[in-house]
Protein backbone atom coordinates (compact mmCIF):
# COMPACT_ATOMS: atom_id res chain seq x y z
CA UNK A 1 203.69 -9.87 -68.65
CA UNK A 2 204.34 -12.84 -70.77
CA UNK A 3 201.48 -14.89 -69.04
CA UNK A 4 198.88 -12.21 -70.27
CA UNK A 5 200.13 -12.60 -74.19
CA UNK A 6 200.20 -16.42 -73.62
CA UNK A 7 196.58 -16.37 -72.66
CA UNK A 8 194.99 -13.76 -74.95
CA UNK A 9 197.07 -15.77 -77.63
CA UNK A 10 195.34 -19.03 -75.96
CA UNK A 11 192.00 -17.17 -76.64
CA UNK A 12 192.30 -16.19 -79.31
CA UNK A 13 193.79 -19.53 -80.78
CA UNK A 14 190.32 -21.06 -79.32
CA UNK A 15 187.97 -18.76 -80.77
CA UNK A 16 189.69 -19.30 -84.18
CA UNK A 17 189.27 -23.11 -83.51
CA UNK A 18 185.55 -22.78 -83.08
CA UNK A 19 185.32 -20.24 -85.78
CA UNK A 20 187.04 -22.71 -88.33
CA UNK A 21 184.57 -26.13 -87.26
CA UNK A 22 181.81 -23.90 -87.27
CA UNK A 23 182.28 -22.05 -90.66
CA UNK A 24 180.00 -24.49 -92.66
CA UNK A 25 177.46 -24.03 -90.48
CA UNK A 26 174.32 -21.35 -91.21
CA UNK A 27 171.46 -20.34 -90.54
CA UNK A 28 168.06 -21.63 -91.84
CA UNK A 29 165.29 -19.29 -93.30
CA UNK A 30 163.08 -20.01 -90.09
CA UNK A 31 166.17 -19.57 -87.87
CA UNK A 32 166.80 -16.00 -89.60
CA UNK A 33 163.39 -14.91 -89.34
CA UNK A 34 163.37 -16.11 -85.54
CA UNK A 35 166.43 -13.97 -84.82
CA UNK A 36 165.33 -10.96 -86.88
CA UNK A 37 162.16 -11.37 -84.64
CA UNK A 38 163.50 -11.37 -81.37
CA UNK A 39 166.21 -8.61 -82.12
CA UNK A 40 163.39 -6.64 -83.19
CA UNK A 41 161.81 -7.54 -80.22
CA UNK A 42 164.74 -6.28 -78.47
CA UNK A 43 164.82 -2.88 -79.94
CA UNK A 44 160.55 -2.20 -79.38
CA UNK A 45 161.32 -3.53 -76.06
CA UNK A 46 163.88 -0.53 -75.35
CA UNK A 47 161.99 2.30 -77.31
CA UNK A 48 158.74 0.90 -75.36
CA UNK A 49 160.94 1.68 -72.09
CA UNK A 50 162.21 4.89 -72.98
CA UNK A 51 158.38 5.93 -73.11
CA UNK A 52 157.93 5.08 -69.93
CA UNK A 53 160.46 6.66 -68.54
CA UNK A 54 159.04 9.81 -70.25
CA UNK A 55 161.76 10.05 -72.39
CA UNK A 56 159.89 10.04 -75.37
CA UNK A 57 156.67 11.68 -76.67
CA UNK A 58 154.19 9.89 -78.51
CA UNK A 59 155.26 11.07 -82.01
CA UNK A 60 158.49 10.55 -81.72
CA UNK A 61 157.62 6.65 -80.28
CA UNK A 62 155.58 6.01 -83.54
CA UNK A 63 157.98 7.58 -85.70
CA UNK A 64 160.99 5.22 -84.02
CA UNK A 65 158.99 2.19 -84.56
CA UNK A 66 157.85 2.49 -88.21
CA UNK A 67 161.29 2.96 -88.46
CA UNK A 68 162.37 -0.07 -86.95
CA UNK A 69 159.50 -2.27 -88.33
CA UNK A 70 161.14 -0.91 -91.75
CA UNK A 71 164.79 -1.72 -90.76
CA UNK A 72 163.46 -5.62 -89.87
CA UNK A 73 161.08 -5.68 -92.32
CA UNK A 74 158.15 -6.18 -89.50
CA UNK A 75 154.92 -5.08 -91.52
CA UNK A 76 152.37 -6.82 -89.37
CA UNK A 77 151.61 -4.79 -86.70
CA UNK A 78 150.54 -7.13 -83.84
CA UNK A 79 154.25 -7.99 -82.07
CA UNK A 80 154.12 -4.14 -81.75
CA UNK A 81 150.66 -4.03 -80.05
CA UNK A 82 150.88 -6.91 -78.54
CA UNK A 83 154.25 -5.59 -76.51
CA UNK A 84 152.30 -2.32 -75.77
CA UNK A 85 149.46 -4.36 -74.42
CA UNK A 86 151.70 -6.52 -71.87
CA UNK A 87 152.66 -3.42 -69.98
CA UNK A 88 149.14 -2.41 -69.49
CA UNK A 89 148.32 -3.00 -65.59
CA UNK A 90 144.53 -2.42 -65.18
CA UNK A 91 145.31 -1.85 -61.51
CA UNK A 92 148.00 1.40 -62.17
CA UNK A 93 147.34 4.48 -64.08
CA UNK A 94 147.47 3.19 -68.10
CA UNK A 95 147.31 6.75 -69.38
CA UNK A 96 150.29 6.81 -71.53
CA UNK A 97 149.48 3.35 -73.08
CA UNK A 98 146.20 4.29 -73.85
CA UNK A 99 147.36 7.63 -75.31
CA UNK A 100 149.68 5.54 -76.91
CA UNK A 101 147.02 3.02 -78.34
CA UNK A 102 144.99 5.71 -79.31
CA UNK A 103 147.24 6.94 -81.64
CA UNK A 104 148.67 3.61 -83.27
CA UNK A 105 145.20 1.59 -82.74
CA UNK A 106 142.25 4.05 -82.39
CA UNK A 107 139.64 1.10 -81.80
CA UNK A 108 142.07 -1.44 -80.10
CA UNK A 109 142.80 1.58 -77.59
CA UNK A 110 138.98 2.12 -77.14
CA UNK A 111 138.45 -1.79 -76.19
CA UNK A 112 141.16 -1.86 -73.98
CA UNK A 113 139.40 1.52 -71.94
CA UNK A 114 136.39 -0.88 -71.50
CA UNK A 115 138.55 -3.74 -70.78
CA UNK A 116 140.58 -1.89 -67.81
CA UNK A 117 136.92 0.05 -66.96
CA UNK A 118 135.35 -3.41 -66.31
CA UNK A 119 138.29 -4.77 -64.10
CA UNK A 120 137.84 -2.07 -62.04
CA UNK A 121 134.13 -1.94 -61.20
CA UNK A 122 134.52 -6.03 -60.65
CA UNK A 123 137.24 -5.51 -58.52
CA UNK A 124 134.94 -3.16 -56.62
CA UNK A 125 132.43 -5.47 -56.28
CA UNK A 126 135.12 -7.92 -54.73
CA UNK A 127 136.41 -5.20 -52.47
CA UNK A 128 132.62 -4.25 -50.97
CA UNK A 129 131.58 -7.95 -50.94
CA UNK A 130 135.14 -8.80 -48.80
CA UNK A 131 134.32 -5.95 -46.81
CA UNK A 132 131.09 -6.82 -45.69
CA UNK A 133 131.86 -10.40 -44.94
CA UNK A 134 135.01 -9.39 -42.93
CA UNK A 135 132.67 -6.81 -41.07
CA UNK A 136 130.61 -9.53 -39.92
CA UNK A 137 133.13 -12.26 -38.99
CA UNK A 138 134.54 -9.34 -36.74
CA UNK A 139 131.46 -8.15 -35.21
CA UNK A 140 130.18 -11.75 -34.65
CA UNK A 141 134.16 -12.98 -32.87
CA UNK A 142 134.60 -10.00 -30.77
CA UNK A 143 131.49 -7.71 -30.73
CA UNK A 144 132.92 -4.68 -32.41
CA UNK A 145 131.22 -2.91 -35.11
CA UNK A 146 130.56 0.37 -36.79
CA UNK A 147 131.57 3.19 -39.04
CA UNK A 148 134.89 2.81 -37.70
CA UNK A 149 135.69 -1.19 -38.23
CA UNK A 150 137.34 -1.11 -41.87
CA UNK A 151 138.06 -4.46 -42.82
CA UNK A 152 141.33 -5.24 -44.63
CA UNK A 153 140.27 -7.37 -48.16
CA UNK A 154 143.98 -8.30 -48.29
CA UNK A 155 143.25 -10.94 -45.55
CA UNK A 156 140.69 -12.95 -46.95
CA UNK A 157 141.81 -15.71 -48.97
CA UNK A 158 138.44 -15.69 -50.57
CA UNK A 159 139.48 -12.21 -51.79
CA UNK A 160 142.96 -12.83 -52.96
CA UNK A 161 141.90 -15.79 -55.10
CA UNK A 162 139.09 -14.41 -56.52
CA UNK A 163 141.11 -10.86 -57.73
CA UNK A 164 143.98 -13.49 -58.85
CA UNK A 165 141.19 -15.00 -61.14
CA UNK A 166 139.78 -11.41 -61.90
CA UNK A 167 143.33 -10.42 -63.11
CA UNK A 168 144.37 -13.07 -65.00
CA UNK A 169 140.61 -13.24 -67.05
CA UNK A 170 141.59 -9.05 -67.40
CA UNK A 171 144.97 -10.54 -68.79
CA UNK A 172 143.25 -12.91 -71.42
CA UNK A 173 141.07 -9.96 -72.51
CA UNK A 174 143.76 -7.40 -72.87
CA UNK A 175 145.51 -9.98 -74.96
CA UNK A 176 142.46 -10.81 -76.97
CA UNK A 177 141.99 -7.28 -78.04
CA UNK A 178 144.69 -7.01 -80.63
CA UNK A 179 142.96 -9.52 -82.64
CA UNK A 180 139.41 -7.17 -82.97
């Protein structure tokens, strides 16, 4: 019993020595504003979550985050978008993003549809192109061919590299679109 006082006391007797060295230290202006960034960060980060769980509607979401930009004193409203837009996969169902966008950003939501819209026709083309060239590579090494041959995209490297390139230019556009 008296080797669990001696420690806490041993604790706590260290965490007063660091408190007193470091008690003339603070914080610089920049330093603040980094740290009142990335708490707020923190917070959008969690309400942004709860809406995707689907524990949150829309209007409450908006209402939670004006109040939030108000309690850091965040009036520009790009961290917010920008956080919204790095969730956006334009290969999964963006629905509640874009419903989400619509609301907050009207026109930013409307260049992201066309944004995800083009990734997805392109990717298309990349799918049908793989295809075809798989179709032939297997009808040309063993003879087989047909309605019934589907070729599997996902095994050409040509493929994979170019939808790697496809998503990461759908990546720089999303991004881009706060700034319009």
């Amino acid at each position: 019993m008296k080797d669990r006082f001696f420690v806490m006391g041993e604790i706590k007797s260290t965490l007063d020595l660091v408190m007193e060295r470091t008690r003339h230290l603070s914080m610089s202006t920049q330093e603040k504003l980094q740290q009142r960034q990335a708490n707020f960060a923190k917070r959008l980060q969690g309400l942004l979550q709860q809406y995707a769980d689907g524990a949150m509607a829309v209007n409450r979401l908006r209402d939670r985050i004006n109040a939030l930009q108000a309690e850091f004193s965040m009036t520009d409203r790009e961290p917010v978008l920008t956080a919204i837009i790095e969730r956006i996969d334009p290969e999964k169902d963006n629905q509640s993003w874009l419903a989400l966008l619509a609301d907050l950003a009207p026109a930013i939501g409307q260049a992201l549809e066309k944004v995800i819209e083009t990734f997805q026709k392109e990717k298309a083309a990349l799918v049908q192109v793989s295809g075809q060239r798989l179709g032939e590579a297997i009808a040309r090494r063993h003879g087989i061919s047909g309605s019934a041959v589907v070729p599997n995209p996902t095994t050409d490297s040509d493929f994979v590299e170019q939808l790697a390139q496809l998503r990461q230019i759908t990546h720089a556009r999303l991004k881009a679109s706060t700034r319009t």
